[in-house]
Protein backbone atom coordinates (compact mmCIF):
# COMPACT_ATOMS: atom_id res chain seq x y z
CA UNK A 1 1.25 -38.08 56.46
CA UNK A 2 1.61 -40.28 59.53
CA UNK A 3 4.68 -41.22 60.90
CA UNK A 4 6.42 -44.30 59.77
CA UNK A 5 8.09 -46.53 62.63
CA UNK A 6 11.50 -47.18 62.59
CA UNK A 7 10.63 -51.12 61.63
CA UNK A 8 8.45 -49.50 58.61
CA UNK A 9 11.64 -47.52 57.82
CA UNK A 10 13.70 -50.30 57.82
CA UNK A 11 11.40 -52.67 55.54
CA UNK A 12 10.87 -49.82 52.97
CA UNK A 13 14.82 -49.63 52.94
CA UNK A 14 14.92 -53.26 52.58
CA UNK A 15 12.33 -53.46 49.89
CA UNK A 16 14.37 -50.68 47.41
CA UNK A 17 17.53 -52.73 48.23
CA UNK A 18 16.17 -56.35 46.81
CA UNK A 19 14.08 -54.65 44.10
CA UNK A 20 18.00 -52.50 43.09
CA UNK A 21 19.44 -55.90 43.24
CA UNK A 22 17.07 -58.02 41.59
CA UNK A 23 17.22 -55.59 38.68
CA UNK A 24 20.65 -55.37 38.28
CA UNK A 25 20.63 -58.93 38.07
CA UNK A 26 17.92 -59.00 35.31
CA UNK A 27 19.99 -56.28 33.44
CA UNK A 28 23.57 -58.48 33.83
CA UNK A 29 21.61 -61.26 32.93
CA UNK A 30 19.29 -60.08 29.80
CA UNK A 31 21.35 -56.49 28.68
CA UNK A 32 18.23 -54.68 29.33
CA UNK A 33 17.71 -52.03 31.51
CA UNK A 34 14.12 -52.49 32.24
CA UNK A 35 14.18 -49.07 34.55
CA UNK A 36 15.53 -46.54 31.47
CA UNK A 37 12.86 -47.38 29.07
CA UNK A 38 15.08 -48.79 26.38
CA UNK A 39 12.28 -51.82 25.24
CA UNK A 40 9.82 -49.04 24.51
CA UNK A 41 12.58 -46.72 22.49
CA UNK A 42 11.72 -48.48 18.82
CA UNK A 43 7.71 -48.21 19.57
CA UNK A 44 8.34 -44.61 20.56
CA UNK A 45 10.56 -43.51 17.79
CA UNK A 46 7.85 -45.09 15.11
CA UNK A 47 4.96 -43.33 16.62
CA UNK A 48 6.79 -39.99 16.57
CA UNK A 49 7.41 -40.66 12.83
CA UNK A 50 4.15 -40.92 12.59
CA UNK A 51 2.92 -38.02 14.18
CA UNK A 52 5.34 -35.35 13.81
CA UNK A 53 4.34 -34.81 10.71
CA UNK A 54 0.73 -33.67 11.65
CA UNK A 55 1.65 -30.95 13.30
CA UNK A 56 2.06 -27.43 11.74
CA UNK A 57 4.80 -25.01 11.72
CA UNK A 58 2.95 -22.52 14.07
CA UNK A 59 1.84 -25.79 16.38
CA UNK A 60 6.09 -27.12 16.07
CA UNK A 61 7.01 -23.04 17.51
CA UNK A 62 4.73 -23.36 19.92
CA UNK A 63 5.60 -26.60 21.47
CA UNK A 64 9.58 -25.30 21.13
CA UNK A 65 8.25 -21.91 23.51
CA UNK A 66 6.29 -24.07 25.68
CA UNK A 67 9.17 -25.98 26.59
CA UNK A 68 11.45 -23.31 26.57
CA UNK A 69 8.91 -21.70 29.25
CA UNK A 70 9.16 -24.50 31.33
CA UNK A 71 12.50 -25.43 31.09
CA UNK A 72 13.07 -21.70 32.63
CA UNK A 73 10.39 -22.24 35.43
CA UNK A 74 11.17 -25.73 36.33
CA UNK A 75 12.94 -26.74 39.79
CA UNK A 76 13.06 -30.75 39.13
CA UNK A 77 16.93 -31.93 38.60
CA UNK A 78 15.13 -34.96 36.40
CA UNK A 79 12.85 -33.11 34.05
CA UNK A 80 15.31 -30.32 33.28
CA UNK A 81 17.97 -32.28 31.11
CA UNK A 82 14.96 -34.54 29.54
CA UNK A 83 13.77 -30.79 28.79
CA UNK A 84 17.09 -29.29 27.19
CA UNK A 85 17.69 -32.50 25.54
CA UNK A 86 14.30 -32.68 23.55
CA UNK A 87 15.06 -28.91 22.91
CA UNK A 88 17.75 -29.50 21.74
CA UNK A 89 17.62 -32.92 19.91
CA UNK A 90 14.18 -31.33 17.89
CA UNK A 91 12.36 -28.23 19.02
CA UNK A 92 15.04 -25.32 18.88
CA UNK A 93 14.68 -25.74 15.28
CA UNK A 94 11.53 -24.15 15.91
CA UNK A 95 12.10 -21.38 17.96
CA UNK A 96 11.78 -17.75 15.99
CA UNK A 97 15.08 -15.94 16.20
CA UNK A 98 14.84 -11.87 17.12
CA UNK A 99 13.90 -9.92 14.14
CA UNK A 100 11.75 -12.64 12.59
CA UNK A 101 8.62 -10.81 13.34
């Protein structure tokens, strides 16, 4: 990746500033927080209704050890409480307990 001049530096700093601003404003302005996903949370929690349901028990345990597995390998500070929380909001339900077997 080439080097960025100091001037590019400085506009790309610029740039993140307005855009910060200019949403805070929207979200004073409106309530919404256009950057957390909040207008999408009513679609999102209708279409896991929906589909939820399709999956078995043995496809539900393995999406609760999937994420388990990657909550363990993971090195991202954002995806690991998104992770733990949909482990813990849904999946650990799912997860077989020692002497289940």
């Amino acid at each position: 990746m080439p080097e960025l001049t100091e001037q590019e530096r400085r506009n790309a700093a610029e740039t993140r500033v307005n855009v910060a601003a200019k949403m805070a404003r929207v979200k004073e302005l409106t309530g919404h927080d256009f950057l957390d996903g909040s207008q999408f949370r009513d679609r999102l929690r209708t279409l896991w209704e929906k589909r939820i349901p399709l999956l078995t028990e043995p496809q539900k345990r393995c999406v609760a050890q999937i994420l388990v597995l990657v909550l363990e390998r993971t090195e991202d500070w954002l995806d690991a409480p998104r992770i733990q929380a949909a482990l813990d909001g849904y999946w650990r339900a799912f997860l077989d307990e020692p002497g289940d077997r």
